[in-house]
PDB file of N, CA and C in Angstrom:
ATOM      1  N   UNK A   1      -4.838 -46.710  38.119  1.00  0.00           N
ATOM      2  CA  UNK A   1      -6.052 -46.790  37.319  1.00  0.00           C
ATOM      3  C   UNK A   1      -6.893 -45.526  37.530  1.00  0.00           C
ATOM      4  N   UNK A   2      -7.267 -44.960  36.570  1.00  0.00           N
ATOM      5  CA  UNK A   2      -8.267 -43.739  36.456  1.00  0.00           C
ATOM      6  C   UNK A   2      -9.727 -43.853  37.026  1.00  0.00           C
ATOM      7  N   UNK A   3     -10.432 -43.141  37.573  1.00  0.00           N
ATOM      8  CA  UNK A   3     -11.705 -43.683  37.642  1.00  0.00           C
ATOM      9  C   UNK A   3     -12.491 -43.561  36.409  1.00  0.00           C
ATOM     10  N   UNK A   4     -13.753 -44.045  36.621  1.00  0.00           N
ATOM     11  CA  UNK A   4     -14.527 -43.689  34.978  1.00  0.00           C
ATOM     12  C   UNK A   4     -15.449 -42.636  35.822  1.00  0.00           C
ATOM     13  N   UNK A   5     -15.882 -42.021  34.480  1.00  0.00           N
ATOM     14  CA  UNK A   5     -16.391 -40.452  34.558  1.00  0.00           C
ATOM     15  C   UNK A   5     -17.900 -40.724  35.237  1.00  0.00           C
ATOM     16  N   UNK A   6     -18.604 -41.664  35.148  1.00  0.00           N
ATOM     17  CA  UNK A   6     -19.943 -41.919  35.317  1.00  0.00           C
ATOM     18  C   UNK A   6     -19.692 -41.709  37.342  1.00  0.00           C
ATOM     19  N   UNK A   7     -18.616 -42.255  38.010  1.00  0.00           N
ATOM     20  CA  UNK A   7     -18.417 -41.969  39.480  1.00  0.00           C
ATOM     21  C   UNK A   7     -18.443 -40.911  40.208  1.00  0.00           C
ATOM     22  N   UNK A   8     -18.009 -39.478  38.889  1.00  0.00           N
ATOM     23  CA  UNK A   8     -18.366 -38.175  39.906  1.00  0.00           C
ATOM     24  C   UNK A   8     -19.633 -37.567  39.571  1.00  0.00           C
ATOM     25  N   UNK A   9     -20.400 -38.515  38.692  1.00  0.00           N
ATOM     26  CA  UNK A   9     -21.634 -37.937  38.236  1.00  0.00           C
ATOM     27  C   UNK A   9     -22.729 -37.857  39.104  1.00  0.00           C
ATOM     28  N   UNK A  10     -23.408 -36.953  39.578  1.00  0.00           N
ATOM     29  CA  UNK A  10     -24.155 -36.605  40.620  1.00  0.00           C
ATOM     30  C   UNK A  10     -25.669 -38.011  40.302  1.00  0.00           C
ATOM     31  N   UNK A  11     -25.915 -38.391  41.101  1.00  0.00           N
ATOM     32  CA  UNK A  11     -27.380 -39.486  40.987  1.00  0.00           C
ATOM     33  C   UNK A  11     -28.475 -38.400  40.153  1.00  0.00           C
ATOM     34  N   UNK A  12     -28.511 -37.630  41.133  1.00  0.00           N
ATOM     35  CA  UNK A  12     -29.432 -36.632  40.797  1.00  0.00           C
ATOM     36  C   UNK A  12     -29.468 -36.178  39.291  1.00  0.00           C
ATOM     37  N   UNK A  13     -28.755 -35.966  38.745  1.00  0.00           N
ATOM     38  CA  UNK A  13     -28.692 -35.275  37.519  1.00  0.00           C
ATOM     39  C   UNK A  13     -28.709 -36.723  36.613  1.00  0.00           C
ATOM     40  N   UNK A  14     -29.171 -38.121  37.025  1.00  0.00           N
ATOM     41  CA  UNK A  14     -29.179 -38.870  36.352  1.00  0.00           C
ATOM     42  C   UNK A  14     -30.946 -39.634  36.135  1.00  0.00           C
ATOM     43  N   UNK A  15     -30.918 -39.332  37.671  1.00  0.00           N
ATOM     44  CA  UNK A  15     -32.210 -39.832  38.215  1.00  0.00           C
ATOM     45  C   UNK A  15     -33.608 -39.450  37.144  1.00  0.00           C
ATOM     46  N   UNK A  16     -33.352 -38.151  36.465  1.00  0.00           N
ATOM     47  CA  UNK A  16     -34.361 -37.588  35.552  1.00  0.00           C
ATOM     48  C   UNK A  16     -34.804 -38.511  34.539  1.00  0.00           C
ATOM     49  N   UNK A  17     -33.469 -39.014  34.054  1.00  0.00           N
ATOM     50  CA  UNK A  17     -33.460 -39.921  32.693  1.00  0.00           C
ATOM     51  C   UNK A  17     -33.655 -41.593  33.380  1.00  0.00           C
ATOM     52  N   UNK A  18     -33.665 -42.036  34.672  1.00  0.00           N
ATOM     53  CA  UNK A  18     -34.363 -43.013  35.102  1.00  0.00           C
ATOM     54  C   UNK A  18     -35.870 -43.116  34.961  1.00  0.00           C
ATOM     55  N   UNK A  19     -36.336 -42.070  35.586  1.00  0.00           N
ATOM     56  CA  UNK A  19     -37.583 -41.683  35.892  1.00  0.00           C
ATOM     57  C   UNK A  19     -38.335 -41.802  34.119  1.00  0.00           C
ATOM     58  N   UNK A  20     -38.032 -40.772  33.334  1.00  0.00           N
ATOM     59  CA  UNK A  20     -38.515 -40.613  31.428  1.00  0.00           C
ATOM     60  C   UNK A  20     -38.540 -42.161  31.323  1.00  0.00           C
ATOM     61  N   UNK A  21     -37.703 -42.772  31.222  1.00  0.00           N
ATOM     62  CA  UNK A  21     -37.423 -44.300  30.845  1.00  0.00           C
ATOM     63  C   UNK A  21     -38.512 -45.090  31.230  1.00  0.00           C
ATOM     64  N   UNK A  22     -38.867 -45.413  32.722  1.00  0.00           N
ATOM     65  CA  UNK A  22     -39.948 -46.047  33.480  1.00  0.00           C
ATOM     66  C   UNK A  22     -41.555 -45.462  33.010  1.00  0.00           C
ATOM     67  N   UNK A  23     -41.376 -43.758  33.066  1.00  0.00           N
ATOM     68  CA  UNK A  23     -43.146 -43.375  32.697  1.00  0.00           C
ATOM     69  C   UNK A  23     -42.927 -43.885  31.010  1.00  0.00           C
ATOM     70  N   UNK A  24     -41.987 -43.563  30.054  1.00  0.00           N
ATOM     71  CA  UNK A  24     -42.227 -43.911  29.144  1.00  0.00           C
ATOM     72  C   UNK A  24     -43.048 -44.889  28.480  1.00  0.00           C
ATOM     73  N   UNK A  25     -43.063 -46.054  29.344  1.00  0.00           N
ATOM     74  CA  UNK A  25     -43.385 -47.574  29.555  1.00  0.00           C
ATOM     75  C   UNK A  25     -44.315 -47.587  30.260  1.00  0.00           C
ATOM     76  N   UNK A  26     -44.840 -46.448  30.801  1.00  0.00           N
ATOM     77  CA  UNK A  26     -46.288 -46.532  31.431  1.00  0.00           C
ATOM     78  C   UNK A  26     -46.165 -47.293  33.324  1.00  0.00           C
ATOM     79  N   UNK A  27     -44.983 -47.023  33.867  1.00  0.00           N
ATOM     80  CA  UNK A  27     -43.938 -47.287  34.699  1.00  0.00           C
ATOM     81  C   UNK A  27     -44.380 -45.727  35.697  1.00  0.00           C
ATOM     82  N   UNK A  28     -44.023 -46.282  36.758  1.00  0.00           N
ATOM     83  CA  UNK A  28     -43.863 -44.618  37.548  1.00  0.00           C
ATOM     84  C   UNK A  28     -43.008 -44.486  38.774  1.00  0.00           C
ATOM     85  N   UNK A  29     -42.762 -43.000  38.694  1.00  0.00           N
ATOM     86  CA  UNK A  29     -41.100 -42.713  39.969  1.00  0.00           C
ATOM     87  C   UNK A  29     -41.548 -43.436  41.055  1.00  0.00           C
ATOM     88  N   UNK A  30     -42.601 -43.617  41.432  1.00  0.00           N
ATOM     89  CA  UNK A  30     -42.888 -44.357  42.984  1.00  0.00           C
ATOM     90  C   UNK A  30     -42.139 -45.673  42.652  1.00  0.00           C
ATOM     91  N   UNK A  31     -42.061 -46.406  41.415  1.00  0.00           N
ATOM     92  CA  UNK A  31     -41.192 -48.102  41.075  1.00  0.00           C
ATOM     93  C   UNK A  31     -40.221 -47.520  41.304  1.00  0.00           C
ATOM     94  N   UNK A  32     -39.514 -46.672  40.389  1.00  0.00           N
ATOM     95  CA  UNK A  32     -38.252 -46.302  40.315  1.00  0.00           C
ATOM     96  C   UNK A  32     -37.439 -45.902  41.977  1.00  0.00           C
ATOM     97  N   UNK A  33     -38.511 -45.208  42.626  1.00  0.00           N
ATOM     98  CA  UNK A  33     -37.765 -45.115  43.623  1.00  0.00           C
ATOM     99  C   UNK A  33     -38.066 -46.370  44.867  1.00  0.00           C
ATOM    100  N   UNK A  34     -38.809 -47.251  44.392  1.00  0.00           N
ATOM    101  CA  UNK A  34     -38.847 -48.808  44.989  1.00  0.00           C
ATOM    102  C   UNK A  34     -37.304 -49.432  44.957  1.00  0.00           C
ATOM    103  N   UNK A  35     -37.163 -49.416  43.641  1.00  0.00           N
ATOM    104  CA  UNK A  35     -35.336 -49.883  42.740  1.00  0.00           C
ATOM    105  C   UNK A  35     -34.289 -49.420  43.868  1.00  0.00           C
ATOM    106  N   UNK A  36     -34.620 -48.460  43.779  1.00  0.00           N
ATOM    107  CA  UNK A  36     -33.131 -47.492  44.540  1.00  0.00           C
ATOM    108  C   UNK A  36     -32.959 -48.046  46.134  1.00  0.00           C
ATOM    109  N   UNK A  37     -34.139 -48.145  46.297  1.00  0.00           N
ATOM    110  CA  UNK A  37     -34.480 -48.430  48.108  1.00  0.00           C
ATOM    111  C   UNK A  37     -34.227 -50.017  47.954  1.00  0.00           C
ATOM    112  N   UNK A  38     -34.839 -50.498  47.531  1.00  0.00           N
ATOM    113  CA  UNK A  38     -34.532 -52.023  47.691  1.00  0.00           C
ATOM    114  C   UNK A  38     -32.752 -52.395  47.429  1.00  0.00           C
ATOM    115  N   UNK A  39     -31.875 -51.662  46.396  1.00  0.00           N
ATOM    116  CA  UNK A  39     -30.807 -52.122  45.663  1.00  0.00           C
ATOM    117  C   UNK A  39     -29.880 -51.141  46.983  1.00  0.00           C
ATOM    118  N   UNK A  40     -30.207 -49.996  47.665  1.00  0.00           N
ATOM    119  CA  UNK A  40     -29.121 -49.708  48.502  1.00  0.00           C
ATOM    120  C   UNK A  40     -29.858 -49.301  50.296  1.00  0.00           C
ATOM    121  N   UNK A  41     -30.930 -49.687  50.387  1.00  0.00           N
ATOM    122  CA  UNK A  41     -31.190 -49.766  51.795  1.00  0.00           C
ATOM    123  C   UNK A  41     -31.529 -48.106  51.837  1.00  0.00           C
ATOM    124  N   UNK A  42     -32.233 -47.031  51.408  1.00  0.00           N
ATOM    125  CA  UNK A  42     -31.630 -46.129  52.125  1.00  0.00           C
ATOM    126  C   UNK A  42     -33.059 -46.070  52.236  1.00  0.00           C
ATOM    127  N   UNK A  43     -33.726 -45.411  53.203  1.00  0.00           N
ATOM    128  CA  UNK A  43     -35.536 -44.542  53.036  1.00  0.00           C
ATOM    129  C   UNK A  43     -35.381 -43.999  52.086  1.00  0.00           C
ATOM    130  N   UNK A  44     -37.056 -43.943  51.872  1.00  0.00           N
ATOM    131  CA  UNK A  44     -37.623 -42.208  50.759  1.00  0.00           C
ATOM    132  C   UNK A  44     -36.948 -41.269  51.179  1.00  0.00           C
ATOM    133  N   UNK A  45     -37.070 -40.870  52.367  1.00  0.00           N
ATOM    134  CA  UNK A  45     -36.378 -39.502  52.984  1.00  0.00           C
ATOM    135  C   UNK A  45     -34.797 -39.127  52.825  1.00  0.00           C
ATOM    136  N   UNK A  46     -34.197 -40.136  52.987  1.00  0.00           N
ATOM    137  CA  UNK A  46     -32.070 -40.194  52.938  1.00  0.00           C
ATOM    138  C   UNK A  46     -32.748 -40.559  51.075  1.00  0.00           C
ATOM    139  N   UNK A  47     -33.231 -41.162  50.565  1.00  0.00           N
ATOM    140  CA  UNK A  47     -32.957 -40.731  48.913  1.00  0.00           C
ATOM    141  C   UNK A  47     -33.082 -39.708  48.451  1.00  0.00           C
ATOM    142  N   UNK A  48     -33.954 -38.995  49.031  1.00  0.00           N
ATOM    143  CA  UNK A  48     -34.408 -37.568  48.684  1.00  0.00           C
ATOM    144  C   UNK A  48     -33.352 -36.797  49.106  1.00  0.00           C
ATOM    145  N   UNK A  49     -33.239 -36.941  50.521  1.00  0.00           N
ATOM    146  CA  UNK A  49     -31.593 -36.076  50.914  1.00  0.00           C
ATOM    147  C   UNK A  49     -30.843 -36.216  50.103  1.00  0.00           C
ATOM    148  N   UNK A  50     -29.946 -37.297  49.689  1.00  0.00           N
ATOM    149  CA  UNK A  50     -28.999 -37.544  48.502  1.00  0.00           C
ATOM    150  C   UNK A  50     -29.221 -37.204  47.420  1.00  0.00           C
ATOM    151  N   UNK A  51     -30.444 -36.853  46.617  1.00  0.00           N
ATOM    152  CA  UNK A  51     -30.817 -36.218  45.018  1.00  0.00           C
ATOM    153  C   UNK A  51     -30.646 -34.854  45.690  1.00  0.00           C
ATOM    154  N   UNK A  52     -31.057 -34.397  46.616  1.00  0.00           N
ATOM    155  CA  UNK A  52     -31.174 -32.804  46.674  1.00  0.00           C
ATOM    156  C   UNK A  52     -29.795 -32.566  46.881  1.00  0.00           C
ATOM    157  N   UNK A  53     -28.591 -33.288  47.662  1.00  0.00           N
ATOM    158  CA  UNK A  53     -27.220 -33.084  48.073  1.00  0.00           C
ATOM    159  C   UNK A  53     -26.423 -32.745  46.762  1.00  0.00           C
ATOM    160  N   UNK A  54     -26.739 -33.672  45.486  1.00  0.00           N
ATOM    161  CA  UNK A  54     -26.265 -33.814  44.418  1.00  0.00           C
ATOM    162  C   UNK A  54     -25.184 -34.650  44.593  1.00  0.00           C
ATOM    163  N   UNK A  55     -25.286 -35.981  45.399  1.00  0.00           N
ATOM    164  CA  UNK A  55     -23.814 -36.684  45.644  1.00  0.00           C
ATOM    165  C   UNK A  55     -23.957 -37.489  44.544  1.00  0.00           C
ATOM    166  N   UNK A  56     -22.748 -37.723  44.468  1.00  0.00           N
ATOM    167  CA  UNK A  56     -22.447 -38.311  43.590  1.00  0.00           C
ATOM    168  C   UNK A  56     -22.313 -39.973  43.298  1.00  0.00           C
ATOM    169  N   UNK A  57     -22.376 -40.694  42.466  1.00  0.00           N
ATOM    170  CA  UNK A  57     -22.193 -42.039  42.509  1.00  0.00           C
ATOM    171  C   UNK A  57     -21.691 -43.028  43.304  1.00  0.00           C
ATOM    172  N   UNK A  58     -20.029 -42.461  43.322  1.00  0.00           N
ATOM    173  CA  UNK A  58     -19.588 -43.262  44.247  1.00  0.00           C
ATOM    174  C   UNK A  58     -19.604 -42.938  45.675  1.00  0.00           C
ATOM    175  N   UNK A  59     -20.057 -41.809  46.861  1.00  0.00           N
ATOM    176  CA  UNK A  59     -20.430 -41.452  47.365  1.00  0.00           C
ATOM    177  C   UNK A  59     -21.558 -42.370  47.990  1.00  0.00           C
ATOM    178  N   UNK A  60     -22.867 -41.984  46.778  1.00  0.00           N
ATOM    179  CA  UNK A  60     -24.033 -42.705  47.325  1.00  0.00           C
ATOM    180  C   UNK A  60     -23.820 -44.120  47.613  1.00  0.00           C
ATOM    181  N   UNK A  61     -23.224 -44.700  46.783  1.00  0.00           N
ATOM    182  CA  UNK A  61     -22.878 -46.106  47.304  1.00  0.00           C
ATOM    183  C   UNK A  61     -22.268 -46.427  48.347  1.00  0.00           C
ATOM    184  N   UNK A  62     -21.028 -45.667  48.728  1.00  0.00           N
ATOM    185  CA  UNK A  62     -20.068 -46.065  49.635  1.00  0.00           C
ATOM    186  C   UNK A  62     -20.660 -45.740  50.971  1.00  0.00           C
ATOM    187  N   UNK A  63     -22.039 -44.474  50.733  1.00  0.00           N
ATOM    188  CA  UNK A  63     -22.714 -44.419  52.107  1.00  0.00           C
ATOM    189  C   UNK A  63     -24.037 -45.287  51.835  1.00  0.00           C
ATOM    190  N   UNK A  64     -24.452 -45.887  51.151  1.00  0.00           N
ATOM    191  CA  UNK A  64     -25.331 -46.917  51.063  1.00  0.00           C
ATOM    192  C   UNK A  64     -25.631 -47.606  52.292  1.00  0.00           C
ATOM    193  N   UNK A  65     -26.974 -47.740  53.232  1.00  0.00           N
ATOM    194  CA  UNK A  65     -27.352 -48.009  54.723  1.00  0.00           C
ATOM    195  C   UNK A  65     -26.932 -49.758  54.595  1.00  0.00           C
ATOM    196  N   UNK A  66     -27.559 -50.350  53.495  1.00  0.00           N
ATOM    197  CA  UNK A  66     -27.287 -51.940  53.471  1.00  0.00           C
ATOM    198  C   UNK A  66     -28.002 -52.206  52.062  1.00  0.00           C
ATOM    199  N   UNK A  67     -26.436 -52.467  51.364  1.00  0.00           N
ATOM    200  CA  UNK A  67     -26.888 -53.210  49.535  1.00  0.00           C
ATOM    201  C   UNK A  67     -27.483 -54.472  50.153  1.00  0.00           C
ATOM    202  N   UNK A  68     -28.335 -54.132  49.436  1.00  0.00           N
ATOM    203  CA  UNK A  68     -29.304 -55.603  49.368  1.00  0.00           C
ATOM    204  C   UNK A  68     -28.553 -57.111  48.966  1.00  0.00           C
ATOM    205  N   UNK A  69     -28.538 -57.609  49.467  1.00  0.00           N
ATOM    206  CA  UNK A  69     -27.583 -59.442  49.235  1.00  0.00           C
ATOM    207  C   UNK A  69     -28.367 -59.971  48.000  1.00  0.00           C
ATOM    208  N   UNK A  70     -29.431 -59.616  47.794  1.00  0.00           N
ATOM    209  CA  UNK A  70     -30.144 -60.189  46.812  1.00  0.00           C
ATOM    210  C   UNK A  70     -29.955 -59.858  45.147  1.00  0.00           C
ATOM    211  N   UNK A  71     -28.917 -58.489  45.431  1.00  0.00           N
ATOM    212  CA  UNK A  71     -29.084 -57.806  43.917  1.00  0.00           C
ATOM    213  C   UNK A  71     -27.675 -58.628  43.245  1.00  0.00           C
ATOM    214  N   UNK A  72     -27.000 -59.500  44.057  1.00  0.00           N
ATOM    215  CA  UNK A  72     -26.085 -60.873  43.294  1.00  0.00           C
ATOM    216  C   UNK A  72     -26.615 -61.832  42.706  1.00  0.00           C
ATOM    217  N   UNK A  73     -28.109 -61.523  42.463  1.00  0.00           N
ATOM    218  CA  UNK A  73     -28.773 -62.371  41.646  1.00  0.00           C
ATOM    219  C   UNK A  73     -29.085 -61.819  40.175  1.00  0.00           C
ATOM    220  N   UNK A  74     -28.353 -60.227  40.197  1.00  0.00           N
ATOM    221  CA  UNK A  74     -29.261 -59.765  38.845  1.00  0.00           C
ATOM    222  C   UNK A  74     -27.801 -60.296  37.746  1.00  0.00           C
ATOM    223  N   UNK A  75     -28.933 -60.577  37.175  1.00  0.00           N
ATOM    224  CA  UNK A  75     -27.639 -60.949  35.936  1.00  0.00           C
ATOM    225  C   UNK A  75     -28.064 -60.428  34.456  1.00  0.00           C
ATOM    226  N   UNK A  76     -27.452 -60.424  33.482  1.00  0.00           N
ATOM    227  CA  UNK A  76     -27.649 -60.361  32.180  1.00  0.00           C
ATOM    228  C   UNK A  76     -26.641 -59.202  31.791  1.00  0.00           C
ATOM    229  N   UNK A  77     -27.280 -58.461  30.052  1.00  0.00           N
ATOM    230  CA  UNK A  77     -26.516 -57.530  29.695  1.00  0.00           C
ATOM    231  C   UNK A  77     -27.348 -56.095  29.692  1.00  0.00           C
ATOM    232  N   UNK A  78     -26.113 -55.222  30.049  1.00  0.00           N
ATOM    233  CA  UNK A  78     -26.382 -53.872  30.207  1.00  0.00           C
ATOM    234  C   UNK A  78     -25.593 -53.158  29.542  1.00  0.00           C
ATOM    235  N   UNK A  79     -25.871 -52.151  28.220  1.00  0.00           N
ATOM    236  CA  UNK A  79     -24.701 -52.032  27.450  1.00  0.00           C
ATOM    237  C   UNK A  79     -23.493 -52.418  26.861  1.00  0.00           C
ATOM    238  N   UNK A  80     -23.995 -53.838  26.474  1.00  0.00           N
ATOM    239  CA  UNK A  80     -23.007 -54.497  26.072  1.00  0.00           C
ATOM    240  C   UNK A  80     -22.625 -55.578  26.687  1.00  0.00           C
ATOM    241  N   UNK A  81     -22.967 -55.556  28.193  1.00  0.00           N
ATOM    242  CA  UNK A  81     -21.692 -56.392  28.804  1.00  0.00           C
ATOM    243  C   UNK A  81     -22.474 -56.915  29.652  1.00  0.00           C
ATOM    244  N   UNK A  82     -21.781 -58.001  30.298  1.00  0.00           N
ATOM    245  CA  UNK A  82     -22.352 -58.869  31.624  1.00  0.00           C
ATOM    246  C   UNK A  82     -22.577 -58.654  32.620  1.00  0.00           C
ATOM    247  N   UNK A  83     -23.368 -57.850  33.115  1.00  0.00           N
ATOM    248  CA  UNK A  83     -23.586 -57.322  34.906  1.00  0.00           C
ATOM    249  C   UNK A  83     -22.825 -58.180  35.891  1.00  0.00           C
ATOM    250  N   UNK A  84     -22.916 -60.037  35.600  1.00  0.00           N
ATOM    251  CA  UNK A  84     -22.051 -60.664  36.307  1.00  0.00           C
ATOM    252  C   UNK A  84     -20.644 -61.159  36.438  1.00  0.00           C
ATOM    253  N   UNK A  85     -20.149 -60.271  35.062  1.00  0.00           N
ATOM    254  CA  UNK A  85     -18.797 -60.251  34.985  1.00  0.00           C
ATOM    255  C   UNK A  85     -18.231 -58.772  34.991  1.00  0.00           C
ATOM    256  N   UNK A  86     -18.777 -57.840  35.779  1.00  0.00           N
ATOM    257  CA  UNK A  86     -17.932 -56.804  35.926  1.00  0.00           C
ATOM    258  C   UNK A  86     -17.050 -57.032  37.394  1.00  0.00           C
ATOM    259  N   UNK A  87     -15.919 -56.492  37.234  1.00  0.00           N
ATOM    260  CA  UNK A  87     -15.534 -56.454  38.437  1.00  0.00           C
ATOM    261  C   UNK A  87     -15.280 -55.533  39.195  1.00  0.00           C
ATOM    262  N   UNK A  88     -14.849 -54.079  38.710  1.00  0.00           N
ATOM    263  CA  UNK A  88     -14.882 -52.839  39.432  1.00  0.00           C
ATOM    264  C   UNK A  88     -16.144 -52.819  40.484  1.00  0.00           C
ATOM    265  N   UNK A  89     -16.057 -52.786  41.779  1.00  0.00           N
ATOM    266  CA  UNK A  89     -17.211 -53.386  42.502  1.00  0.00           C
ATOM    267  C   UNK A  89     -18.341 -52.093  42.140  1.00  0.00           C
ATOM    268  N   UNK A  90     -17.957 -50.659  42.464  1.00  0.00           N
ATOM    269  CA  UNK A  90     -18.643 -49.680  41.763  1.00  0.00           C
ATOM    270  C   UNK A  90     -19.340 -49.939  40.891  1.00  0.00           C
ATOM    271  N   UNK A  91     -18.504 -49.886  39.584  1.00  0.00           N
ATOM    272  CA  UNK A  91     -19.071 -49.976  38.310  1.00  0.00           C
ATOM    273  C   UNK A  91     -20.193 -51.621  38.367  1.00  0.00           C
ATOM    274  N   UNK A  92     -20.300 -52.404  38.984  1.00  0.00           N
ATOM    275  CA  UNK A  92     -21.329 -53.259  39.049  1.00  0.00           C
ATOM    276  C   UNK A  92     -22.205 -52.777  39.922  1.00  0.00           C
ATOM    277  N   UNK A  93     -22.202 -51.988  41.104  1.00  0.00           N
ATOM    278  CA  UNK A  93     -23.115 -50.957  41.493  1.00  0.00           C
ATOM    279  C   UNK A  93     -24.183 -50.879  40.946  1.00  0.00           C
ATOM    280  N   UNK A  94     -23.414 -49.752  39.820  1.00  0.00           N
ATOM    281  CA  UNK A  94     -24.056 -48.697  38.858  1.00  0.00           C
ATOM    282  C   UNK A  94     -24.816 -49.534  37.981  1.00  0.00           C
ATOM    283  N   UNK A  95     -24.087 -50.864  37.323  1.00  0.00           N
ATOM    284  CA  UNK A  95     -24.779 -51.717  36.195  1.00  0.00           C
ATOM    285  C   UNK A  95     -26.002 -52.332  36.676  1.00  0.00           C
ATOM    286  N   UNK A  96     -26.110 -52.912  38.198  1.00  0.00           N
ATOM    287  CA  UNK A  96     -27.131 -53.196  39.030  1.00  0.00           C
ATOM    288  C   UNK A  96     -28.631 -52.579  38.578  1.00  0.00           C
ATOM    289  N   UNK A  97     -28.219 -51.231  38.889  1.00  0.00           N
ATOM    290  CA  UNK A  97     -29.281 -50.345  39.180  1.00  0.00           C
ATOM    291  C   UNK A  97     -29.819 -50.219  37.430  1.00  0.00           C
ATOM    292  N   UNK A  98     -29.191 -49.838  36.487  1.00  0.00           N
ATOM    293  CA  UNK A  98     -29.529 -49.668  35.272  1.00  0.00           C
ATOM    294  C   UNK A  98     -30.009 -50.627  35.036  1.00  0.00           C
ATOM    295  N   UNK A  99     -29.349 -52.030  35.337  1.00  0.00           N
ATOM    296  CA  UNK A  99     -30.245 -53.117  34.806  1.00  0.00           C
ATOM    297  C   UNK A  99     -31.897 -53.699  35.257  1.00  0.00           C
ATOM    298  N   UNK A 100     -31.982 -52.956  36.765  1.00  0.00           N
ATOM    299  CA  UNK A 100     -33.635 -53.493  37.533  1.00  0.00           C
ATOM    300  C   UNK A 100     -34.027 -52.030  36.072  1.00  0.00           C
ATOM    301  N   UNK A 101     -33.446 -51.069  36.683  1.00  0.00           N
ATOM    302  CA  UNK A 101     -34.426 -49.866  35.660  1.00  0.00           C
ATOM    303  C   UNK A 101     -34.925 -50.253  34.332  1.00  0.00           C
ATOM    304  N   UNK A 102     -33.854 -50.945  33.472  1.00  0.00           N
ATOM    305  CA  UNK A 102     -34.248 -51.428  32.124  1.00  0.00           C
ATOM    306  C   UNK A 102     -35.320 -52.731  32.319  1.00  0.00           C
ATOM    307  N   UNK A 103     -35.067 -53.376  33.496  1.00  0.00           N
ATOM    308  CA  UNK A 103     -36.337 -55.105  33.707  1.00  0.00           C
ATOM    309  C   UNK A 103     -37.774 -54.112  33.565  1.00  0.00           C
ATOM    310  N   UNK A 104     -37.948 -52.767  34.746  1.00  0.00           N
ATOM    311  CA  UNK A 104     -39.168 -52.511  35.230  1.00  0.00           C
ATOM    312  C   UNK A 104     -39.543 -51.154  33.512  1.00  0.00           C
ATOM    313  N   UNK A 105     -38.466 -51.301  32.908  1.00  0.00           N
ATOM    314  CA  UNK A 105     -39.356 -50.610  31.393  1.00  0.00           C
ATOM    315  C   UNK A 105     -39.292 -51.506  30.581  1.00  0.00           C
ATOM    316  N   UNK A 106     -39.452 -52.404  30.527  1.00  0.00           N
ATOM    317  CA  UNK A 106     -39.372 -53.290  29.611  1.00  0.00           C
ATOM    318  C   UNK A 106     -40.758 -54.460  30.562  1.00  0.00           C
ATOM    319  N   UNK A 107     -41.282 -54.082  31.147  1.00  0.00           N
ATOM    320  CA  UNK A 107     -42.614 -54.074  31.647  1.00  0.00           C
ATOM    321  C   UNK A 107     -42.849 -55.589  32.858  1.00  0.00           C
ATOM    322  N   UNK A 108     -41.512 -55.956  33.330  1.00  0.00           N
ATOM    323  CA  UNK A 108     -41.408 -57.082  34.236  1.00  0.00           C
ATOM    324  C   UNK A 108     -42.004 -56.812  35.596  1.00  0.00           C
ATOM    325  N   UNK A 109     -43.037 -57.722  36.410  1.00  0.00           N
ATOM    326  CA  UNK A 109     -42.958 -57.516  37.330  1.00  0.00           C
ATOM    327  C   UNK A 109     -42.296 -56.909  38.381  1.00  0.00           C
ATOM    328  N   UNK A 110     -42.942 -56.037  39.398  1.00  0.00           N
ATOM    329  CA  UNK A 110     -41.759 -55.550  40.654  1.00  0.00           C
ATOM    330  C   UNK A 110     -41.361 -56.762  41.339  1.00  0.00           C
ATOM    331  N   UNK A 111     -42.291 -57.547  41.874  1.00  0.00           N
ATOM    332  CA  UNK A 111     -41.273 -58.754  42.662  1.00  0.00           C
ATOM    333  C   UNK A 111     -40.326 -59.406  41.845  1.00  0.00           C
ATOM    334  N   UNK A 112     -40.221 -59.799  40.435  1.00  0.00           N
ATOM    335  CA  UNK A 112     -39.329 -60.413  39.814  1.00  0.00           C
ATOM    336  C   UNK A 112     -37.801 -59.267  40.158  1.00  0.00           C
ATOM    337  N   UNK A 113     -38.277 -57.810  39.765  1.00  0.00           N
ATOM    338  CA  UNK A 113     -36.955 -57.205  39.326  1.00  0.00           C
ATOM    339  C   UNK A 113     -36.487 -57.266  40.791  1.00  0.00           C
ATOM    340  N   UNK A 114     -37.402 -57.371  41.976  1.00  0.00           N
ATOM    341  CA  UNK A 114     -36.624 -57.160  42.907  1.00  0.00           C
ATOM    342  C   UNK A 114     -36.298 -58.476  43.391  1.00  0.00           C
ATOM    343  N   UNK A 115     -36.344 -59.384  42.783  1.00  0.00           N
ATOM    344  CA  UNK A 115     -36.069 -60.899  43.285  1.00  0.00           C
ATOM    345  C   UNK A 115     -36.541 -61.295  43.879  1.00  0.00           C
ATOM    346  N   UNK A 116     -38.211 -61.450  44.181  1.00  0.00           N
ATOM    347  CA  UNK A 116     -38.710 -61.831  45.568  1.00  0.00           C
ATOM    348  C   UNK A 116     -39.309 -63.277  44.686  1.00  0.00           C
TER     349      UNK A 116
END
């Protein structure tokens, strides 16, 4: 099996178009980078290391400090498809994170997106 292309894609070079999305909505990078910290454990500081490193997707995950147990609660659709029926464990990763990003522009509470 091939990987998909979105895995060698650096966070960083994605993170921009997270960030537009959230202020768009009157949203700001301090949420956005709430998302990231809550969904893979890492500090402000190791996120910042990792955007400046330019690692890449599957990388950031696989060094991820501690995925949150809680983000097996996010469910719905993200481009199409079921966040709780992907199975590539990666690629539900990735759908994870897009999907709190799309809850917190689409103007949902932070404790909801983060499940509290």
């Amino acid at each position: 099996m091939t990987k998909h292309r979105i895995y060698s894609i650096s966070v960083a070079s994605v993170y921009p178009h997270y960030i537009a999305k959230a202020e768009k909505k009157g949203r700001t990078r301090a949420e956005v980078d709430e998302i990231f910290r809550w969904l893979t454990g890492y500090s402000q500081a190791a996120l910042e290391s990792e955007l400046a490193k330019g690692t890449n997707f599957e990388d950031f995950f696989a060094a991820a400090p501690k995925l949150n147990p809680a983000r097996e609660l996010i469910t719905g659709v993200i481009c199409g498809i079921r966040v709780e029926n992907i199975e590539d464990p990666l690629m539900k990763e990735i759908r994870y994170l897009d999907k709190l990003i799309d809850e917190l522009a689409k103007g949902k509470a932070m404790a909801k997106i983060l499940r509290g």
